[in-house]
Protein backbone atom coordinates (compact mmCIF):
# COMPACT_ATOMS: atom_id res chain seq x y z
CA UNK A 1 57.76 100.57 119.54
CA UNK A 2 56.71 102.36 116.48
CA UNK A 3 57.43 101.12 112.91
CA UNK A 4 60.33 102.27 111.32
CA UNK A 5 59.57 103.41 107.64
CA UNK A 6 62.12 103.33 104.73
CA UNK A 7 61.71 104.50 101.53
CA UNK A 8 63.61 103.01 98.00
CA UNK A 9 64.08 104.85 95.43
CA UNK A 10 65.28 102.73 92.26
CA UNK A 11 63.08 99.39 91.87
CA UNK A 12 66.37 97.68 89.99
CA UNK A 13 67.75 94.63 91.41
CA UNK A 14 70.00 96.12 94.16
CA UNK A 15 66.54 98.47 95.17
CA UNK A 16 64.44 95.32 94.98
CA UNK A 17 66.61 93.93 97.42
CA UNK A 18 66.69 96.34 99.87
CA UNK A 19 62.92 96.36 100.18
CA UNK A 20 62.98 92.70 100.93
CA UNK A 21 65.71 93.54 103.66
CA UNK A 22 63.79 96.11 105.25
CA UNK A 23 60.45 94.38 105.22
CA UNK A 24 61.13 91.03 106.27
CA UNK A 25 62.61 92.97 109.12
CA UNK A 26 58.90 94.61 109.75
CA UNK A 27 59.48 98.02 108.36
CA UNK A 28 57.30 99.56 106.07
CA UNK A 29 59.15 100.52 103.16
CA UNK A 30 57.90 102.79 100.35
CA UNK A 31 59.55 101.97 96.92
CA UNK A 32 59.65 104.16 93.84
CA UNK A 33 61.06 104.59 90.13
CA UNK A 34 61.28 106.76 87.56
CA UNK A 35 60.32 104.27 84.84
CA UNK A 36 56.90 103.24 85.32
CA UNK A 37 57.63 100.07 83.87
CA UNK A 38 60.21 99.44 86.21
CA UNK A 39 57.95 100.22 89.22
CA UNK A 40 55.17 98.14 87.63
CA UNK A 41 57.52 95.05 87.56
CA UNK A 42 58.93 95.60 91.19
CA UNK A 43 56.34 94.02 93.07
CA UNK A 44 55.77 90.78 91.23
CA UNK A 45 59.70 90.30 91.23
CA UNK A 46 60.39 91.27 94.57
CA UNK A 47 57.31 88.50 95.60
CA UNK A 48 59.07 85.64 93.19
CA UNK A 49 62.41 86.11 95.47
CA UNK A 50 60.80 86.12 98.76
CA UNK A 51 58.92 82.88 97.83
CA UNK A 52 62.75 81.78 96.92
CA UNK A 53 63.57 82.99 100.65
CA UNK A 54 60.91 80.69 102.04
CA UNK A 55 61.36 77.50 100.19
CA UNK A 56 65.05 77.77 102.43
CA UNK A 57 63.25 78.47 105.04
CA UNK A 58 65.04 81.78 105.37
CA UNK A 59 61.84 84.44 106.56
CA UNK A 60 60.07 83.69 109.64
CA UNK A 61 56.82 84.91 108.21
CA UNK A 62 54.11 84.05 105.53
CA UNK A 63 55.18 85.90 101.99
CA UNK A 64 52.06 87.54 101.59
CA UNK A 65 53.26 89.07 104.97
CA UNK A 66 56.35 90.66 104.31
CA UNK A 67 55.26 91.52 100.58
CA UNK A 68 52.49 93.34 102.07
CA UNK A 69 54.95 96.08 103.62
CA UNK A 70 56.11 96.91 100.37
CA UNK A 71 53.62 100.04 98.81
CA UNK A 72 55.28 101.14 95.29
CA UNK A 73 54.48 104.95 94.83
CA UNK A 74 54.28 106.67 91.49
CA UNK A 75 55.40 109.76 92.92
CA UNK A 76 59.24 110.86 94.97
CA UNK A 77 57.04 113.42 97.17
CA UNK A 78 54.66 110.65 98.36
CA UNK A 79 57.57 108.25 98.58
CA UNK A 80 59.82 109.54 100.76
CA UNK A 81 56.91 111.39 103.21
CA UNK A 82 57.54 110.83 106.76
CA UNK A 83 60.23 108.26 106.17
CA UNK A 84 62.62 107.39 108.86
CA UNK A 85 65.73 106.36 106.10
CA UNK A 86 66.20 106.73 102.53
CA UNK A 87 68.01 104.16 100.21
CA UNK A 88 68.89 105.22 96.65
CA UNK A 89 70.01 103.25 94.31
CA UNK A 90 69.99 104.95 90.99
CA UNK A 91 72.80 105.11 88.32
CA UNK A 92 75.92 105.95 88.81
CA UNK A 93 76.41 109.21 87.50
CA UNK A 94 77.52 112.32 89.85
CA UNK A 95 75.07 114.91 88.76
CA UNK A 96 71.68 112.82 88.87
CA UNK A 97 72.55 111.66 92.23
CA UNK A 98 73.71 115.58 92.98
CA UNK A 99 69.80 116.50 91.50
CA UNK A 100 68.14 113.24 93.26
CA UNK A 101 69.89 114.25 96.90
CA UNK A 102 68.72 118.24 97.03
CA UNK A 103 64.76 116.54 95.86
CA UNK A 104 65.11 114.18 99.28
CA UNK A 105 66.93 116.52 101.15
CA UNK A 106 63.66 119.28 100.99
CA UNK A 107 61.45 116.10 101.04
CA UNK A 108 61.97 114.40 103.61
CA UNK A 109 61.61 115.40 107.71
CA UNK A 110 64.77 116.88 109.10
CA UNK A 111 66.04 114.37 110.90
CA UNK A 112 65.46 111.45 107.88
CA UNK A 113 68.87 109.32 107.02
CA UNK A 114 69.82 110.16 103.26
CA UNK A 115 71.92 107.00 102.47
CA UNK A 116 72.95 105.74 98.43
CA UNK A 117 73.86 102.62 97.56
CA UNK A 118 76.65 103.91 95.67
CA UNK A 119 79.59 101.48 95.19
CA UNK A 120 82.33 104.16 94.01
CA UNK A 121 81.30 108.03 94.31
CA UNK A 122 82.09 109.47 97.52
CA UNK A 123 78.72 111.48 99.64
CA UNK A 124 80.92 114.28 99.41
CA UNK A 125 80.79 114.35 95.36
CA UNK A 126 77.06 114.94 95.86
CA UNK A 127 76.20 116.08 98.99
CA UNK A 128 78.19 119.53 99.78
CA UNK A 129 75.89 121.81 98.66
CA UNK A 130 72.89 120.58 100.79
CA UNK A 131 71.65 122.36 103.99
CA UNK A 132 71.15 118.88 105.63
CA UNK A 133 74.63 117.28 104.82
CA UNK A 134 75.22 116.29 107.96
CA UNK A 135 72.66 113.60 107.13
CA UNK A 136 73.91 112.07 104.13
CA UNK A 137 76.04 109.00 103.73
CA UNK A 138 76.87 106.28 101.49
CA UNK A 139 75.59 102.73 102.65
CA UNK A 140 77.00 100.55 100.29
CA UNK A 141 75.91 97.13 99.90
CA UNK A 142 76.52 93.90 98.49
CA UNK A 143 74.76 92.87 95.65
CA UNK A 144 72.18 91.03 96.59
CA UNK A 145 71.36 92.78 100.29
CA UNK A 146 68.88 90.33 100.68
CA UNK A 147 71.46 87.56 100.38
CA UNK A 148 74.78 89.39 101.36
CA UNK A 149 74.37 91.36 104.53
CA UNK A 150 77.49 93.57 104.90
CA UNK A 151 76.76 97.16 104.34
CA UNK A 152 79.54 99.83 104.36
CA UNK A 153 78.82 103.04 105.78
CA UNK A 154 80.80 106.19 105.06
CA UNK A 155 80.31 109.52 105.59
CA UNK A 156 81.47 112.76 104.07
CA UNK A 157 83.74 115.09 105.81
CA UNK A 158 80.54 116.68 107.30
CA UNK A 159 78.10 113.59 108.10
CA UNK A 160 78.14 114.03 111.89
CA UNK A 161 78.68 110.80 113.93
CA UNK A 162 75.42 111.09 115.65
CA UNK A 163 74.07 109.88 111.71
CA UNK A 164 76.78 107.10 111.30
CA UNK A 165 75.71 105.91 114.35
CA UNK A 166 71.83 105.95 114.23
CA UNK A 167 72.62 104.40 110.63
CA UNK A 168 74.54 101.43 111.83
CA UNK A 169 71.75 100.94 114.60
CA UNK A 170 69.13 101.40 111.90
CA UNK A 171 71.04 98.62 109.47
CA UNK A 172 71.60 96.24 112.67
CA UNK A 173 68.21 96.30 113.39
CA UNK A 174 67.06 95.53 109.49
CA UNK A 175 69.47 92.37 110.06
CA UNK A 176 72.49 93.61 107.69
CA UNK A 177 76.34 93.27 109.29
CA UNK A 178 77.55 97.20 108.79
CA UNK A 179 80.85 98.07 109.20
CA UNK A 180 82.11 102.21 109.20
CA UNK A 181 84.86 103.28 106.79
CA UNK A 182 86.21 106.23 108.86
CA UNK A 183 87.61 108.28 106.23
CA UNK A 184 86.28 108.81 102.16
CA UNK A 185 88.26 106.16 100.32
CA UNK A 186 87.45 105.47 96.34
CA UNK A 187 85.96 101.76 96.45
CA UNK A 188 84.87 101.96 99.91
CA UNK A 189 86.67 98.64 101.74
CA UNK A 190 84.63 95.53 99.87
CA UNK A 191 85.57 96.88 96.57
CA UNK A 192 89.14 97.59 97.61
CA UNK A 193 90.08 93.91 98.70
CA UNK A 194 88.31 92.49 95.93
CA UNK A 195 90.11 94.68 93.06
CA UNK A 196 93.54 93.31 94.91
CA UNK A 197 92.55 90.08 94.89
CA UNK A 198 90.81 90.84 91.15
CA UNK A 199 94.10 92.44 89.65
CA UNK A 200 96.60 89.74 91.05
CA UNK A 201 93.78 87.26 89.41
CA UNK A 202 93.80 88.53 86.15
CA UNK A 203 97.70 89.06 86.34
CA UNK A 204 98.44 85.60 86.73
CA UNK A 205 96.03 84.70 83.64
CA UNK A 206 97.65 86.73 81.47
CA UNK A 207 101.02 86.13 82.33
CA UNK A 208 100.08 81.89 81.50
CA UNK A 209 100.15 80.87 85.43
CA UNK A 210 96.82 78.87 85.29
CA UNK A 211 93.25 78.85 83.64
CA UNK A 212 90.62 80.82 84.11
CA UNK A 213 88.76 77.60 85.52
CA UNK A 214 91.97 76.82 88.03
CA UNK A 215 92.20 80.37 89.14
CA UNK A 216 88.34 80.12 90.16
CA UNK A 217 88.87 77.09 91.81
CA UNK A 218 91.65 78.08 93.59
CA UNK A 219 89.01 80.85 95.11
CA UNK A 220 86.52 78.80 95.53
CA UNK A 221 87.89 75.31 97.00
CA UNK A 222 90.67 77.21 98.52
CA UNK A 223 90.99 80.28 99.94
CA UNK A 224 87.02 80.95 99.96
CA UNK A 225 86.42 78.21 102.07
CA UNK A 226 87.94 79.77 105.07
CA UNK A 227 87.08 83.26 103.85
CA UNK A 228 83.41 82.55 103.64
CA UNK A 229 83.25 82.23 107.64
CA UNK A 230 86.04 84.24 109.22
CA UNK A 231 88.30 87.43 107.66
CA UNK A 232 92.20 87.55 106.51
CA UNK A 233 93.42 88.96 109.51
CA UNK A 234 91.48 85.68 111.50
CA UNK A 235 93.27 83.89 109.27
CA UNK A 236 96.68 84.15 109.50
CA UNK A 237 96.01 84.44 113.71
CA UNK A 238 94.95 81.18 113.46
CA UNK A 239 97.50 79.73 111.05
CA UNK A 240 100.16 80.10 113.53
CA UNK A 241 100.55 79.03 116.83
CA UNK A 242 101.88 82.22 118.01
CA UNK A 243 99.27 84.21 116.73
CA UNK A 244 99.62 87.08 114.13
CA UNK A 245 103.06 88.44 115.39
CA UNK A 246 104.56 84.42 114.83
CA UNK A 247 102.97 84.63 111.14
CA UNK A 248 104.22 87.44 110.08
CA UNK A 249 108.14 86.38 111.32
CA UNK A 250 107.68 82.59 109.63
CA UNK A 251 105.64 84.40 106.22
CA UNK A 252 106.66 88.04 106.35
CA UNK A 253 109.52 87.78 103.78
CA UNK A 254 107.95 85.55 101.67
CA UNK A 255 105.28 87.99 101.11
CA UNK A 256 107.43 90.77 100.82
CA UNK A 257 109.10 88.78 98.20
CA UNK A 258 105.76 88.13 96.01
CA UNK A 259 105.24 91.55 96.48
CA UNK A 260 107.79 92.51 94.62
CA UNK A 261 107.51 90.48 91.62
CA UNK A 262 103.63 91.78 91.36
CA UNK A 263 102.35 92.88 88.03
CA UNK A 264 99.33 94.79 87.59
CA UNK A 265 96.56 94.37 85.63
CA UNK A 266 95.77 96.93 83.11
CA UNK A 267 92.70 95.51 81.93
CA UNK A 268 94.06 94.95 77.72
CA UNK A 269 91.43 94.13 75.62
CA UNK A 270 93.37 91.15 74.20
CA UNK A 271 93.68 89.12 77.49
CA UNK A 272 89.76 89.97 78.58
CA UNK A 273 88.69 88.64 75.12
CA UNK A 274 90.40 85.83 75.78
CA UNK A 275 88.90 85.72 79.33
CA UNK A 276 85.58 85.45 77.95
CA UNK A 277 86.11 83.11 75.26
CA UNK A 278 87.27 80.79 78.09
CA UNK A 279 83.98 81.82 80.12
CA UNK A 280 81.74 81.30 77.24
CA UNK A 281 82.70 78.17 76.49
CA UNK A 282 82.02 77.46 80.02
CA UNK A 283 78.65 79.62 79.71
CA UNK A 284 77.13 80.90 77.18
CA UNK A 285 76.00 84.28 77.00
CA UNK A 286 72.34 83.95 76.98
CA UNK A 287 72.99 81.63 80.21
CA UNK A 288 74.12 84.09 82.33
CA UNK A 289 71.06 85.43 83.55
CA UNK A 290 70.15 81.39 84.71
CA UNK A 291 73.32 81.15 86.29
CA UNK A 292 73.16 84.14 88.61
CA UNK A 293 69.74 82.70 89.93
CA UNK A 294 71.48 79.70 90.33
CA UNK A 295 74.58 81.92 92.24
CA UNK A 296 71.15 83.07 94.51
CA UNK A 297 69.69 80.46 95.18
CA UNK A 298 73.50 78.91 96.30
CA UNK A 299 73.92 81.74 98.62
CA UNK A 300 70.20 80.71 100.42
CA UNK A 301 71.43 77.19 101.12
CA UNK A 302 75.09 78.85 102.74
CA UNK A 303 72.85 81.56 104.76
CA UNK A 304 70.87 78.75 105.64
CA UNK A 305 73.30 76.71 107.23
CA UNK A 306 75.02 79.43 108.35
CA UNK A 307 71.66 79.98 110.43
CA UNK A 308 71.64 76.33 111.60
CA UNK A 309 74.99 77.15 113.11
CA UNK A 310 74.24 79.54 114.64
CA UNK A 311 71.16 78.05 116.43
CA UNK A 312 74.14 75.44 117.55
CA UNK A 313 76.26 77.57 119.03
């Protein structure tokens, strides 16, 4: 079967990422920047988090191996040649990703997946005006891919499902877990159920429920522990013995009844600078950057035994 070739444009973290995803999956991936700098840097970092990959015994090949499929390219024309998907992961702004999209949409062969990494603007706030539209979507991933493997894939109204389909075989096969929004949504799904869960968070904080530290650990040594294997809805089917239908007639009404006594967040400066006192005593500032490659290298040891399980099963 012939390689499949991908092509990343950003060489940022989440862009770093992917290109580990796609080559330690054996595709040849093509990575590219607009900074130089950026693009001189990707390499070396992208090799210092594979070697982190390996000492959990989390890639099934030598490092020099899967580094080797990676070929940074100073140019977006020789980039995204021939490619069979493209990944972008620039900024966030509407009108350079508008710009970036009508480049890759004359670039690239006619039947080459257009997908952004976009974790808020819809395809169809950058996409409309292109004759290949029909190809575009967002794939929206976690950050890190390489760690994290859901990806969400939406469509504007006129990506056919011929490309949602060939995308979600195309992620499968790269080893990600992508699940299809059906419909434009702002957020997407991941970012949706984490702002609820964010907002009721940060409401109970400032209203004096709990610390900052409780509220985490209720996450973490709570609710996270079942969440970090199976979904809400798995949940609650499980946490009665009549299934979902018997939870919802013992729990309904007291949900209803939290629901209704719900404040949301508004995000006031006061209450996140006292947030981040609370962090930063916690952590300091110039810490964070240590403590997020700690965060990493937590999430290799879970997808490790995660992999052990499944071996078991």
């Amino acid at each position: 079967m012939q390689t499949k070739t991908t092509a990343v444009i950003g060489s940022g973290r989440i862009g770093r990422a992917w290109a580990i995803v796609f080559a330690r999956s054996g595709f040849d991936v093509k990575i590219h920047d607009a900074s130089d700098d950026m693009l001189k840097g990707a390499i070396p970092a992208i090799r210092e988090s594979v070697e982190d990959l390996a000492s959990f015994n989390l890639i099934d090949e030598p490092v020099d191996a899967i580094v080797a499929r990676i070929t940074p390219c100073t140019t977006l024309a020789a980039t995204v040649a021939d490619v069979d998907l493209v990944q972008e992961n620039i900024a966030e702004i509407v009108d350079a990703k508008r710009v970036l999209f009508a480049e890759l949409d004359r670039l690239t062969k006619p039947d080459a997946l257009l997908a952004s990494s976009t974790s808020g603007l819809p395809a169809s706030t950058f996409t409309e005006g292109l004759q290949g539209r029909a190809r575009c979507l967002v794939a929206h991933p976690v950050n890190p891919p390489s760690l994290v493997p859901l990806v969400e894939l939406c469509g504007a109204p006129w990506t056919s499902a011929h490309t949602l389909q060939r995308a979600r075989t195309f992620y499968e096969a790269a080893g990600q877990k992508p699940v299809t929004v059906d419909r434009e949504i702002s957020g997407f799904l991941l970012n949706r159920l984490q702002g609820a869960v964010l907002d009721e968070a940060l409401s109970l904080y400032e209203q004096g429920y709990a610390s900052a530290a409780d509220l985490d650990t209720v996450m973490r040594d709570g609710l996270a522990m079942r969440w970090s294997f199976m979904g809400p809805f798995e949940t609650i089917d499980l946490n009665a013995p009549g299934g979902v239908v018997d939870y919802a007639s013992r729990y309904g009404g007291t949900y209803r009844s939290i629901a209704a006594t719900r404040m949301p967040f508004d995000w006031p400066a006061a209450t996140l600078d006292k947030l981040d006192a609370e962090r930063r005593a916690v952590l300091p500032r110039e810490r964070i950057e240590e403590r997020s490659r700690w965060r990493d290298r937590r999430l290799m040891a879970l997808l490790a035994h995660r992999r052990a399980l499944k071996d078991e099963e």
